[in-house]
N, C-alpha and C. Protein backbone atom coordinates (compact mmCIF):
# COMPACT_ATOMS: atom_id res chain seq x y z
N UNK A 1 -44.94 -77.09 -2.93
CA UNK A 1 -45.10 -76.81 -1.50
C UNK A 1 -44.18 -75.63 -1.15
N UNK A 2 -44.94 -74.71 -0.16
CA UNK A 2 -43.99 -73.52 -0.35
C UNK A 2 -42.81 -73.86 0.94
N UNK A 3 -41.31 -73.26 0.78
CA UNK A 3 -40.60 -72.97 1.76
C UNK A 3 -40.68 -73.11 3.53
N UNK A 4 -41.73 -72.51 3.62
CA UNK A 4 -42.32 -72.34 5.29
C UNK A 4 -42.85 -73.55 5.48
N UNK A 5 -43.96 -74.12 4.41
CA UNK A 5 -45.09 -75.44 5.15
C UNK A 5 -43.76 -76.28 4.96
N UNK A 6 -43.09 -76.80 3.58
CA UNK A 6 -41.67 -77.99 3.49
C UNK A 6 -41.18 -77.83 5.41
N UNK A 7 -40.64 -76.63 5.50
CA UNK A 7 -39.49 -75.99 6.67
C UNK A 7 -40.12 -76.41 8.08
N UNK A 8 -41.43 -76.17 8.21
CA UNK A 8 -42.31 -76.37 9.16
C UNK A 8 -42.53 -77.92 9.70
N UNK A 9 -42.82 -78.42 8.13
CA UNK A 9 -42.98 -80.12 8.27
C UNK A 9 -41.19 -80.86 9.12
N UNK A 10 -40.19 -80.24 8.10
CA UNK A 10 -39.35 -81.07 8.54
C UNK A 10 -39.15 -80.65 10.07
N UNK A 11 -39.38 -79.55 10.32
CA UNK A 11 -38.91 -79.21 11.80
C UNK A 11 -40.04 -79.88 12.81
N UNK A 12 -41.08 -80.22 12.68
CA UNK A 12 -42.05 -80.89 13.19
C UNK A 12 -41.45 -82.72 13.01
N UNK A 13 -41.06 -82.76 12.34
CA UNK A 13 -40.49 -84.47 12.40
C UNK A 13 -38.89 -84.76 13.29
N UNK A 14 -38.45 -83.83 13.11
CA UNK A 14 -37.25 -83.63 13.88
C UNK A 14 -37.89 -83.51 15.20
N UNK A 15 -38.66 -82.65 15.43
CA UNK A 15 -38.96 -82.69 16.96
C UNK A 15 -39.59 -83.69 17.63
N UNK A 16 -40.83 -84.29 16.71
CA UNK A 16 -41.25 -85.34 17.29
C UNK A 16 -40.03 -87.01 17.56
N UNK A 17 -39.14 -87.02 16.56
CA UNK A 17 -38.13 -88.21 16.71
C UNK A 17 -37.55 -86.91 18.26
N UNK A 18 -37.49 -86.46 18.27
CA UNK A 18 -36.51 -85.74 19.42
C UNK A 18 -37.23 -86.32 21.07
N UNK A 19 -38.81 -85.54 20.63
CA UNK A 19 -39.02 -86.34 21.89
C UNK A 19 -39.44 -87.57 22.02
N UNK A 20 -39.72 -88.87 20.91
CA UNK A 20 -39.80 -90.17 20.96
C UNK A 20 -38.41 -90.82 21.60
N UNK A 21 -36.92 -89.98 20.87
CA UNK A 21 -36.24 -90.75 21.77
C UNK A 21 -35.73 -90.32 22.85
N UNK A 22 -36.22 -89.11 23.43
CA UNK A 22 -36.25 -88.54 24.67
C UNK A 22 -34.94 -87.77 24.62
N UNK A 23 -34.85 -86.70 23.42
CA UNK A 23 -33.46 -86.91 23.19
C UNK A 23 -33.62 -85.31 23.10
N UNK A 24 -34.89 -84.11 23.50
CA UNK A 24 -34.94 -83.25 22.88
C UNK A 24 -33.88 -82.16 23.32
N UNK A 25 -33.44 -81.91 24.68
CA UNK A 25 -31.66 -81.26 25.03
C UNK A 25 -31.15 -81.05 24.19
N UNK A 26 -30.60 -82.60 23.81
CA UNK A 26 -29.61 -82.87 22.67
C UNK A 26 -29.84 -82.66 21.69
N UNK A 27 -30.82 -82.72 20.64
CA UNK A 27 -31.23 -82.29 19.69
C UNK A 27 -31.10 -80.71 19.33
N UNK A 28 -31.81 -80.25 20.51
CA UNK A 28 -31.46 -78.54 20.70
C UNK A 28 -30.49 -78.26 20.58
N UNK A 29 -29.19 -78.85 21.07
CA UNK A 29 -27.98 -78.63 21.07
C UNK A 29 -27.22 -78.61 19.68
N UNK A 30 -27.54 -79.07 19.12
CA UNK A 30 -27.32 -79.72 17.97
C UNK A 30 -28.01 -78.84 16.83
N UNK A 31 -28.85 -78.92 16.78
CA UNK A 31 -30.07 -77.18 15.93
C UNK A 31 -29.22 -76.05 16.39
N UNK A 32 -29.04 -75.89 17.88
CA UNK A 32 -28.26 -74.37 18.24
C UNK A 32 -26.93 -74.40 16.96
N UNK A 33 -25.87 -75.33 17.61
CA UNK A 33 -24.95 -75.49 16.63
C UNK A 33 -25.18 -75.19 15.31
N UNK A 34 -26.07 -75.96 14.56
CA UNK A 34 -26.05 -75.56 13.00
C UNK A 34 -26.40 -74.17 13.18
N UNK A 35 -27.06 -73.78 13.67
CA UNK A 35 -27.77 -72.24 13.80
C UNK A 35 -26.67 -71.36 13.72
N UNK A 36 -25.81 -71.47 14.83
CA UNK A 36 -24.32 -70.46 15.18
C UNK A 36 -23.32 -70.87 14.00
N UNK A 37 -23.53 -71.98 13.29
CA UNK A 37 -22.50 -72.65 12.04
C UNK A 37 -23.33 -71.63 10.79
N UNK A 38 -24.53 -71.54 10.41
CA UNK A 38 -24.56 -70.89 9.98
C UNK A 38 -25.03 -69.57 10.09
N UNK A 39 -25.27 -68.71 10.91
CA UNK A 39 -25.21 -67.50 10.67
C UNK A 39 -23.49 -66.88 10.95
N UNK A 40 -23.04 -67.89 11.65
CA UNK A 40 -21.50 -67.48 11.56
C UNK A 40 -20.40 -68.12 10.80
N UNK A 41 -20.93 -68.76 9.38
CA UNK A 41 -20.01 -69.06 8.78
C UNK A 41 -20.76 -68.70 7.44
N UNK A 42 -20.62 -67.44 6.73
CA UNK A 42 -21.47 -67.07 5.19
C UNK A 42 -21.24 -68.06 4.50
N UNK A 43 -19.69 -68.82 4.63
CA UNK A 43 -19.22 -69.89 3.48
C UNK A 43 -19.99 -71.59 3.62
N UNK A 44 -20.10 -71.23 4.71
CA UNK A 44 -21.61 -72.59 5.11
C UNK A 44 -23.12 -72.31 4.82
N UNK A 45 -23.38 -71.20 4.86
CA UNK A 45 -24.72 -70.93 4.37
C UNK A 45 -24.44 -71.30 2.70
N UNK A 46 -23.35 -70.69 2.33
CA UNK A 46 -23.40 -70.54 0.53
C UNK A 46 -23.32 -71.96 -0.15
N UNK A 47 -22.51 -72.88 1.25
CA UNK A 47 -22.57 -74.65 0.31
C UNK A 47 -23.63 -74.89 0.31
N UNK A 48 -24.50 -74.72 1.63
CA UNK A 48 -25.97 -75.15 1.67
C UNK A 48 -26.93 -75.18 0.10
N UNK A 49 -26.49 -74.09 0.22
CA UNK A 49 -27.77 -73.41 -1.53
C UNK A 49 -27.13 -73.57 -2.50
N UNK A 50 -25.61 -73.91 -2.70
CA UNK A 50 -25.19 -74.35 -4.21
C UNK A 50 -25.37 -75.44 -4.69
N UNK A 51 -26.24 -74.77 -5.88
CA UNK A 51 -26.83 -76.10 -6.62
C UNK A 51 -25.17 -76.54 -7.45
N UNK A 52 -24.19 -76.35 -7.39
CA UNK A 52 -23.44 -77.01 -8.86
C UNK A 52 -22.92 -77.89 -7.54
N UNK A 53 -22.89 -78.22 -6.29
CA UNK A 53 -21.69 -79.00 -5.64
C UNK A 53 -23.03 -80.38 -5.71
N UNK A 54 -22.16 -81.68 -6.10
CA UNK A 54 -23.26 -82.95 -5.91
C UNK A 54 -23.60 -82.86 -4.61
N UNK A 55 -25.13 -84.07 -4.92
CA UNK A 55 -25.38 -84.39 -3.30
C UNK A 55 -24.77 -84.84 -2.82
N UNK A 56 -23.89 -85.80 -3.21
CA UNK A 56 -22.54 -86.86 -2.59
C UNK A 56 -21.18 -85.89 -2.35
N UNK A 57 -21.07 -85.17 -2.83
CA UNK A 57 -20.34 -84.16 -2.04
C UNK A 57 -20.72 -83.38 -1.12
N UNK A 58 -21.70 -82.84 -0.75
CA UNK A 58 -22.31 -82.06 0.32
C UNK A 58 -22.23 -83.04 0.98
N UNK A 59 -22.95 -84.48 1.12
CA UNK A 59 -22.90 -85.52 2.24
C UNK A 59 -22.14 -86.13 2.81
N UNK A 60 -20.91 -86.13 1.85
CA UNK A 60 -19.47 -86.16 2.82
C UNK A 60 -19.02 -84.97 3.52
N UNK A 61 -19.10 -83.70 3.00
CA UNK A 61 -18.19 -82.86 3.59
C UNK A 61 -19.22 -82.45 4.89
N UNK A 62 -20.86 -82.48 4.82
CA UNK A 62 -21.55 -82.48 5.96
C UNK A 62 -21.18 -83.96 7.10
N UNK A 63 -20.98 -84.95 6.58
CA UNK A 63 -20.59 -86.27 7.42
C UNK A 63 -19.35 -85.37 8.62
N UNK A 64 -18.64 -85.14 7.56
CA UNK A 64 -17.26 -85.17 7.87
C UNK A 64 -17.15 -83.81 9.08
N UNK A 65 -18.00 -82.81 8.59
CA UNK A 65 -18.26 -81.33 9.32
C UNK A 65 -18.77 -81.68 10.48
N UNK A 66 -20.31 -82.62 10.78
CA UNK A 66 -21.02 -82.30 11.73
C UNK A 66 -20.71 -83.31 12.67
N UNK A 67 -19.48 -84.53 12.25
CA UNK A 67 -19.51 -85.68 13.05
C UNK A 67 -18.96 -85.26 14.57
N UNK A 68 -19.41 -85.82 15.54
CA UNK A 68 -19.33 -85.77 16.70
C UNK A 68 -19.73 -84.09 17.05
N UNK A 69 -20.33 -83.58 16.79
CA UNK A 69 -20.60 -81.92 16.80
C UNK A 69 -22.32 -81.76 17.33
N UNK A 70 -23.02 -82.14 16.42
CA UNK A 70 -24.18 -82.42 16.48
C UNK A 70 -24.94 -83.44 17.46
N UNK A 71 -24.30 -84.49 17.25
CA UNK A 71 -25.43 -85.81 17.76
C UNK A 71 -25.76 -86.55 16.75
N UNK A 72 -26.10 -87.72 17.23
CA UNK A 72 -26.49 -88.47 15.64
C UNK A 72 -27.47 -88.18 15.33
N UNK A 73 -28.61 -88.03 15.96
CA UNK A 73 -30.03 -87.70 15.30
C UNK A 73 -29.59 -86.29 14.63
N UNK A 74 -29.75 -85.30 15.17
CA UNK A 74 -28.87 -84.05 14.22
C UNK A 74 -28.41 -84.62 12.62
N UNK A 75 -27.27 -85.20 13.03
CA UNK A 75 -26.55 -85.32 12.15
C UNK A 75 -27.61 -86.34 11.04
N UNK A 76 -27.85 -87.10 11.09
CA UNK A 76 -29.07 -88.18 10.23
C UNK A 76 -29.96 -87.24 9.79
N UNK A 77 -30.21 -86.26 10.74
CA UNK A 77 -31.08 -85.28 10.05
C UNK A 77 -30.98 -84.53 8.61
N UNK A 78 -30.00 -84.36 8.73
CA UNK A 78 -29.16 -83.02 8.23
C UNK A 78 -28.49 -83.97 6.93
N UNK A 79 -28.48 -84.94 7.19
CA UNK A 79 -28.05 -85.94 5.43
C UNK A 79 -29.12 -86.36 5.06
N UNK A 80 -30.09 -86.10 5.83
CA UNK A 80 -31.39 -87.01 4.88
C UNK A 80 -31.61 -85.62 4.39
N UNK A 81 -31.99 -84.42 4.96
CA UNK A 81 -32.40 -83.40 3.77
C UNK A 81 -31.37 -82.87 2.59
N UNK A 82 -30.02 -83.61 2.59
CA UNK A 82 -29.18 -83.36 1.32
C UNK A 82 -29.24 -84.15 1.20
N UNK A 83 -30.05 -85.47 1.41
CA UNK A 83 -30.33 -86.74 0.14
C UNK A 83 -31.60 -85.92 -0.52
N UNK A 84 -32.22 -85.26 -0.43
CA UNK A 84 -33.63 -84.98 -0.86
C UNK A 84 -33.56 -83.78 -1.37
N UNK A 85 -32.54 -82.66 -1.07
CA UNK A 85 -31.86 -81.78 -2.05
C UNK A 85 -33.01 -80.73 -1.36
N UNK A 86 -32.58 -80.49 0.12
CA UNK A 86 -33.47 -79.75 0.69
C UNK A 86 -32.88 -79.14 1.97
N UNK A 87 -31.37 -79.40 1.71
CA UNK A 87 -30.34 -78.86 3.02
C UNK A 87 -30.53 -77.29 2.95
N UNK A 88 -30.89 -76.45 1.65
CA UNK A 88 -31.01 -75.44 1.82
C UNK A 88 -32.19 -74.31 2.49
N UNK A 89 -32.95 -75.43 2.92
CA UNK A 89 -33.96 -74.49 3.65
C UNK A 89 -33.37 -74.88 5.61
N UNK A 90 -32.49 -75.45 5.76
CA UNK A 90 -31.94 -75.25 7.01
C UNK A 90 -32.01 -74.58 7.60
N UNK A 91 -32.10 -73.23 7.67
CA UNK A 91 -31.99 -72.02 8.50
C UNK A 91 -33.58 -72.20 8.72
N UNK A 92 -34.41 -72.02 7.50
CA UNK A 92 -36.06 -71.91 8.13
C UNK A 92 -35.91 -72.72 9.31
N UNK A 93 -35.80 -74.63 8.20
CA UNK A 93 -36.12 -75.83 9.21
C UNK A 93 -36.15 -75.33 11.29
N UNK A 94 -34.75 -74.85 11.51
CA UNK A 94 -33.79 -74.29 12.47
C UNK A 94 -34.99 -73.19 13.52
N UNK A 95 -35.15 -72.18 12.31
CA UNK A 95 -36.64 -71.12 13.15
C UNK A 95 -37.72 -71.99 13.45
N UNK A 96 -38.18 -72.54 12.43
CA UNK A 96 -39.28 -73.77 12.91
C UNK A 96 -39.18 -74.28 14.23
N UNK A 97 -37.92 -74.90 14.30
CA UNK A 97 -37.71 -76.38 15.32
C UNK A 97 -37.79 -75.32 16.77
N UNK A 98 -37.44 -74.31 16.55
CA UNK A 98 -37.21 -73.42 17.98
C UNK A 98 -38.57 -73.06 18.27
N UNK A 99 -39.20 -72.06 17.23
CA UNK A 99 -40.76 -72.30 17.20
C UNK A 99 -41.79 -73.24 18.19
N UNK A 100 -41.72 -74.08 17.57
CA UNK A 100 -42.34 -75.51 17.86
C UNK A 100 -42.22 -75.58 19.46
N UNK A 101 -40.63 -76.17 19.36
CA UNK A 101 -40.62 -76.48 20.90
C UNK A 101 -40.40 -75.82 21.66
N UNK A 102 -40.18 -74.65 21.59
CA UNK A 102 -41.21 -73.33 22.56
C UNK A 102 -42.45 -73.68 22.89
N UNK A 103 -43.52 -74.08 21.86
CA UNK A 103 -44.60 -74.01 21.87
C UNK A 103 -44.60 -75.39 22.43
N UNK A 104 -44.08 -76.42 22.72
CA UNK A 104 -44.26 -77.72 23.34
C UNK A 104 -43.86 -77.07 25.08
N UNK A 105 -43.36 -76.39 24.74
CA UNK A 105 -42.31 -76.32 26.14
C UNK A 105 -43.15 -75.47 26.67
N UNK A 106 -44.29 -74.91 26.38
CA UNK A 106 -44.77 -73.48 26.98
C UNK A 106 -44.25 -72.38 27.69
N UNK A 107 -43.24 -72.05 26.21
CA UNK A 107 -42.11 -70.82 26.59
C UNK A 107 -42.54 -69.65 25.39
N UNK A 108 -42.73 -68.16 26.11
CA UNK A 108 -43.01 -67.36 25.15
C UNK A 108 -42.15 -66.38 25.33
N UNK A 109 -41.83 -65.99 23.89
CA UNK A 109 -40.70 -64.83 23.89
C UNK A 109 -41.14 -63.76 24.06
N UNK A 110 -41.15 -62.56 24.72
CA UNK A 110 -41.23 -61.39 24.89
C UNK A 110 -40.74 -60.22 24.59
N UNK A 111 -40.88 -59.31 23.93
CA UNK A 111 -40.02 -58.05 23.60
C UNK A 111 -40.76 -57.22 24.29
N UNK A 112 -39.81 -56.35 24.67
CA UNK A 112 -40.63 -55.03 25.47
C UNK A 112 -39.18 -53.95 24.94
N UNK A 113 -40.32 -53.08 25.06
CA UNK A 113 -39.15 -51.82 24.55
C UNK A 113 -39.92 -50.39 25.22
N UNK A 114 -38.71 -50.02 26.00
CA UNK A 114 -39.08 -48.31 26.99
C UNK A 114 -38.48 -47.36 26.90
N UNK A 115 -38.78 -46.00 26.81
CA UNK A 115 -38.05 -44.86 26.54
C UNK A 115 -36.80 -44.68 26.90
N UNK A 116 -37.06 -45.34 28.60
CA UNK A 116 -36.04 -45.55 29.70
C UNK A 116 -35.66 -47.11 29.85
N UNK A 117 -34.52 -47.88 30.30
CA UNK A 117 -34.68 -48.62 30.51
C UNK A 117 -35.56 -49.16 31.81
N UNK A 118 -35.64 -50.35 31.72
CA UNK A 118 -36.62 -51.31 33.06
C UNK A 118 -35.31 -51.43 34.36
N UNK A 119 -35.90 -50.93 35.58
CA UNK A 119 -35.24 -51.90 36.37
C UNK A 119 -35.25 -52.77 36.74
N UNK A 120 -34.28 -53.49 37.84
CA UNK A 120 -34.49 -55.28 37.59
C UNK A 120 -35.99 -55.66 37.94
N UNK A 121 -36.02 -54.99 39.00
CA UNK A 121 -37.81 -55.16 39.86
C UNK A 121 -38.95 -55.21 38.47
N UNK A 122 -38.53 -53.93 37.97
CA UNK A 122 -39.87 -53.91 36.92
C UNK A 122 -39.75 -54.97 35.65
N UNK A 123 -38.71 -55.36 35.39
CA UNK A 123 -38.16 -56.29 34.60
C UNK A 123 -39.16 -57.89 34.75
N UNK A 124 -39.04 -58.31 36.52
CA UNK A 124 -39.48 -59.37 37.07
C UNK A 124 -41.32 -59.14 36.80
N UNK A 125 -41.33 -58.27 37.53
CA UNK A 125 -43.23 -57.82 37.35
C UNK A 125 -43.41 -58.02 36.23
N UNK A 126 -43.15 -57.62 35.10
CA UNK A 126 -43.52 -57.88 33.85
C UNK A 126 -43.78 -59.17 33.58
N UNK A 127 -42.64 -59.84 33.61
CA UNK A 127 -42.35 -61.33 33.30
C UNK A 127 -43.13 -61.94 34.27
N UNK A 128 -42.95 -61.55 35.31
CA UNK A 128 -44.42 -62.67 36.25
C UNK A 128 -46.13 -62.23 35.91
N UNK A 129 -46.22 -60.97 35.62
CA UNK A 129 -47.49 -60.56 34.79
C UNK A 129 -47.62 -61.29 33.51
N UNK A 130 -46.84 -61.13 32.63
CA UNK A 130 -47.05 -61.66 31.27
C UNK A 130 -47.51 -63.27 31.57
N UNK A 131 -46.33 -64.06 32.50
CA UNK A 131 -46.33 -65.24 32.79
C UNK A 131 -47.78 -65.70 33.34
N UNK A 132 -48.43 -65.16 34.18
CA UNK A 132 -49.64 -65.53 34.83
C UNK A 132 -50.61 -65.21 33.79
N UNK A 133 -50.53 -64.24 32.75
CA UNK A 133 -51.95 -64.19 32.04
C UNK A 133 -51.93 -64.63 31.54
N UNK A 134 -50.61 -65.52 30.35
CA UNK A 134 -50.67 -66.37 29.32
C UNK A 134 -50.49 -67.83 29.77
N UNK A 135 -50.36 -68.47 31.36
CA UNK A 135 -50.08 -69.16 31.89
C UNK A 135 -48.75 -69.97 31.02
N UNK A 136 -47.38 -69.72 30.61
CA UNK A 136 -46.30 -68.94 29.98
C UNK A 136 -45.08 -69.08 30.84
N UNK A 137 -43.42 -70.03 30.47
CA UNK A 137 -42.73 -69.12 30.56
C UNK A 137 -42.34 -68.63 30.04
N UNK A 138 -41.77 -67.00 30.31
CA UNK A 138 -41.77 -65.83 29.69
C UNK A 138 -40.27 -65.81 29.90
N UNK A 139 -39.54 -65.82 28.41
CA UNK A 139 -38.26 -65.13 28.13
C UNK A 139 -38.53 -63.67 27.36
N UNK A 140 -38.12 -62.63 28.58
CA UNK A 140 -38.05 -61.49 28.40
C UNK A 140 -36.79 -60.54 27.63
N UNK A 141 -37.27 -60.05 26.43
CA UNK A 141 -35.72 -59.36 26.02
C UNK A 141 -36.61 -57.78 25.80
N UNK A 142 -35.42 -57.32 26.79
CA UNK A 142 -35.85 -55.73 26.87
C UNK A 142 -35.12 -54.97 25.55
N UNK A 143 -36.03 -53.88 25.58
CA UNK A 143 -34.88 -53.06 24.03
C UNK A 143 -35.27 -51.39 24.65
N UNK A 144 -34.33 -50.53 24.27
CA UNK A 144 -34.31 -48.64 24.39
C UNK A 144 -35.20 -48.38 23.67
N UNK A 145 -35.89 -47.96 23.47
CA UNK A 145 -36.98 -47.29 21.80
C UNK A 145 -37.36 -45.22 22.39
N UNK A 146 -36.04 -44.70 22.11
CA UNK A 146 -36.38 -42.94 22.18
C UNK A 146 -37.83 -42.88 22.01
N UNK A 147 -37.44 -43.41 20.54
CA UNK A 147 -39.23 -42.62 19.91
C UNK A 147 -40.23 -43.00 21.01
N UNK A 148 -40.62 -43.62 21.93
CA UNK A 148 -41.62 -43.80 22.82
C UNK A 148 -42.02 -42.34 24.00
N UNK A 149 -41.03 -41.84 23.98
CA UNK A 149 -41.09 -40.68 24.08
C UNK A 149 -41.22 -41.38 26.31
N UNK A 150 -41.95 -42.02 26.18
CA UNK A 150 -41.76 -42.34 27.63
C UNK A 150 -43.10 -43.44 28.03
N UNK A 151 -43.05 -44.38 29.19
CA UNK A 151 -43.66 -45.63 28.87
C UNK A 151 -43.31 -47.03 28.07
N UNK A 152 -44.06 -48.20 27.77
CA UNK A 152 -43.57 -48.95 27.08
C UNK A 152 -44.39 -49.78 26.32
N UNK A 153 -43.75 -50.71 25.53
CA UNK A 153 -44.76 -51.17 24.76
C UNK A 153 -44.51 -52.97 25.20
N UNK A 154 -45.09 -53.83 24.90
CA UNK A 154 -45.09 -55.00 24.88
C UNK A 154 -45.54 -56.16 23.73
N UNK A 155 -44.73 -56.55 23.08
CA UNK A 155 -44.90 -57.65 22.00
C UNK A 155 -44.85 -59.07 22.02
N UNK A 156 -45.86 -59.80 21.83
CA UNK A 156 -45.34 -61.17 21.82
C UNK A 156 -46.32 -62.31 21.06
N UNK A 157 -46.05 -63.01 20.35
CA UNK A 157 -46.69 -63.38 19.22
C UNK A 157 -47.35 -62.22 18.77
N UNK A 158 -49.13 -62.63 18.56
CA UNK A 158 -49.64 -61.17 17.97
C UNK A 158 -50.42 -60.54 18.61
N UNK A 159 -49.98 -60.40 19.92
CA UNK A 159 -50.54 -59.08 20.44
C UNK A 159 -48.99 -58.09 20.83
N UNK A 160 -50.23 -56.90 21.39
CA UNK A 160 -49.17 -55.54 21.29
C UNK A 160 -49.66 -55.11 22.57
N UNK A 161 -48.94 -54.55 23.92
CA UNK A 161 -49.60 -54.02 24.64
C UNK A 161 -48.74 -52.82 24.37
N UNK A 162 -49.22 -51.30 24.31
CA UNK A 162 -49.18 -50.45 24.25
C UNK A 162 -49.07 -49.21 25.42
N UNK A 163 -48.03 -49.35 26.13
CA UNK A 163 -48.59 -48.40 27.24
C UNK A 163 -47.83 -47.15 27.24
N UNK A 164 -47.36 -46.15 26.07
CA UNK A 164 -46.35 -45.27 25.50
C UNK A 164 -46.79 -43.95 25.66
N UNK A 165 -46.04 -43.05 25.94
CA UNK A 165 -46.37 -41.98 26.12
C UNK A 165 -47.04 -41.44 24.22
N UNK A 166 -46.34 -42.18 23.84
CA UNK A 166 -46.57 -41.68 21.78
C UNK A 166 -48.04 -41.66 21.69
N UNK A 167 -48.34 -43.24 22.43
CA UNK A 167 -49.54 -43.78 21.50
C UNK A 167 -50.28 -42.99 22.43
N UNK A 168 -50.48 -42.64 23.55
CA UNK A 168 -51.36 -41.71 24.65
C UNK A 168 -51.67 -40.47 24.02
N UNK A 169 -50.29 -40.04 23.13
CA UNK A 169 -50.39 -38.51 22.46
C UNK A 169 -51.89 -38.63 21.43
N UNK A 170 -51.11 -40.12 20.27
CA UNK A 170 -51.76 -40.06 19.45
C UNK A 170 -53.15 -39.96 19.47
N UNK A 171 -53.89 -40.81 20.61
CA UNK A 171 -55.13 -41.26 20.65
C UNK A 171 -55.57 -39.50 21.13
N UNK A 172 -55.02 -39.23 21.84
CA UNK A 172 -55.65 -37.37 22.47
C UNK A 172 -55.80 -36.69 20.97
N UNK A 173 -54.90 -36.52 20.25
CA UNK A 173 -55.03 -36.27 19.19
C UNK A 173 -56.21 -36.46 18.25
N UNK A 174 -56.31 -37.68 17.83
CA UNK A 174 -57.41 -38.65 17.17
C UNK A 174 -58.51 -38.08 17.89
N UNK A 175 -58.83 -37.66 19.46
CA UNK A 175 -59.84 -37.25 19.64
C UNK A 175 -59.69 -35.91 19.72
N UNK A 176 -59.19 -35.03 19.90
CA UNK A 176 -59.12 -33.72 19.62
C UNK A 176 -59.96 -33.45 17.95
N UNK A 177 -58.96 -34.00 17.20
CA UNK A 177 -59.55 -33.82 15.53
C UNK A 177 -60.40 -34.19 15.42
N UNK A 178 -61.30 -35.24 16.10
CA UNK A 178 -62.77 -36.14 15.87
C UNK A 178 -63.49 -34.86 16.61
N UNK A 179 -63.24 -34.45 17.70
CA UNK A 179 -64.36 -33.60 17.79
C UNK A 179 -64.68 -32.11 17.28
N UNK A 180 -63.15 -31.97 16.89
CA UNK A 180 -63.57 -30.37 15.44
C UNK A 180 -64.34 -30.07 14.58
C-alpha cells in the first residue's frame, strides 16, 4: 500500500474517532502540535524514521513527550502507529487530517498572487467571490509574483483563475503567430 492511501486511511480514522467523540478542536490541537513538533524539531522528525531505535523505545519516549501536550486521543493515536511501525509517515498522516477536515468543514484554501499587492477591500471581494461560487469558506493567502507583470492569478484545489497581465500577453501572442 503506497504512503499517501496508508497516510490518507489513518488520517481518515483519526478524524472520524474525532468527530464520534465530538472531540474534533481538540484533536486539531493536538495534529497542529505534532505538526509545529515536527517541522520544528529535525531531531523529532529523525526518531520518527529511525529504524535501529525499538518500538518500545519510541513508545516510551513518545508516552513520555506527548503526555498532557496532545490529548489523549492524539496521544493513543500516535502509539498505535509506533505499535504498527508506521509513526513515520506522521507528517503525511498530519497533511491528510488537515485535508479532510477542511473538506468536512467546508473550508477552502486559496492562493492568489498579484504584481501589486491586494488591498484590504479587494482582498474581501475576492474571498466573498470565491466564497459564493464554491459555496466555501475561503482562507485567503495572498503572495507578490513580479513576473505577473500586472493583474492576478487565483489557485485553489485544481483550478487556476488567470487574470495576469503575462497570460493576456501570451494569448495576443498565440494569436498574432496563429494568424501569420
Amino acid at each position: 500500500m503506497s504512503n499517501i492511501r496508508a497516510s490518507t486511511r489513518y488520517a481518515s480514522a483519526l478524524l472520524g474517532v474525532a468527530v464520534e467523540r465530538n472531540e474534533l478542536e481538540a484533536v486539531g490541537n493536538g495534529v497542529d502540535f505534532l505538526e509545529r513538533l515536527i517541522s520544528g524539531v529535525p531531531d523529532f522528525a529523525l526518531f520518527l524514521r529511525s529504524p535501529v531505535i525499538s518500538k518500545e523505545r519510541k513508545k516510551k519516549a513518545l508516552r513520555e513527550l506527548l503526555a498532557g501536550k496532545t490529548g489523549e486521543t492524539v496521544g493513543a493515536f500516535v502509539l498505535l502507529l509506533a505499535s504498527k511501525d508506521r509513526e513515520s509517515l506522521l507528517g503525511e498522516i498530519i497533511r491528510q487530517f488537515h485535508r479532510l477536515r477542511d473538506e468536512r468543514l467546508g473550508i477552502l484554501h486559496v492562493t492568489a498572487r498579484a504584481a501589486a499587492g491586494f488591498s484590504p477591500e479587494q482582498e474581501k471581494r475576492l474571498g466573498d467571490h470565491i466564497g459564493k461560487t464554491t459555496g466555501k469558506t475561503v482562507h485567503l493567502k495572498i503572495e507578490r509574483d513580479p513576473a505577473l507583470i500586472g493583474g492576478f492569478t487565483v489557485q485553489y484545489e485544481d483550478t487556476v483563475w488567470d487574470a495576469s497581465v503575462r497570460r493576456q500577453l501570451e494569448l495576443l501572442r498565440e494569436r498574432l503567430t496563429g494568424a501569420a
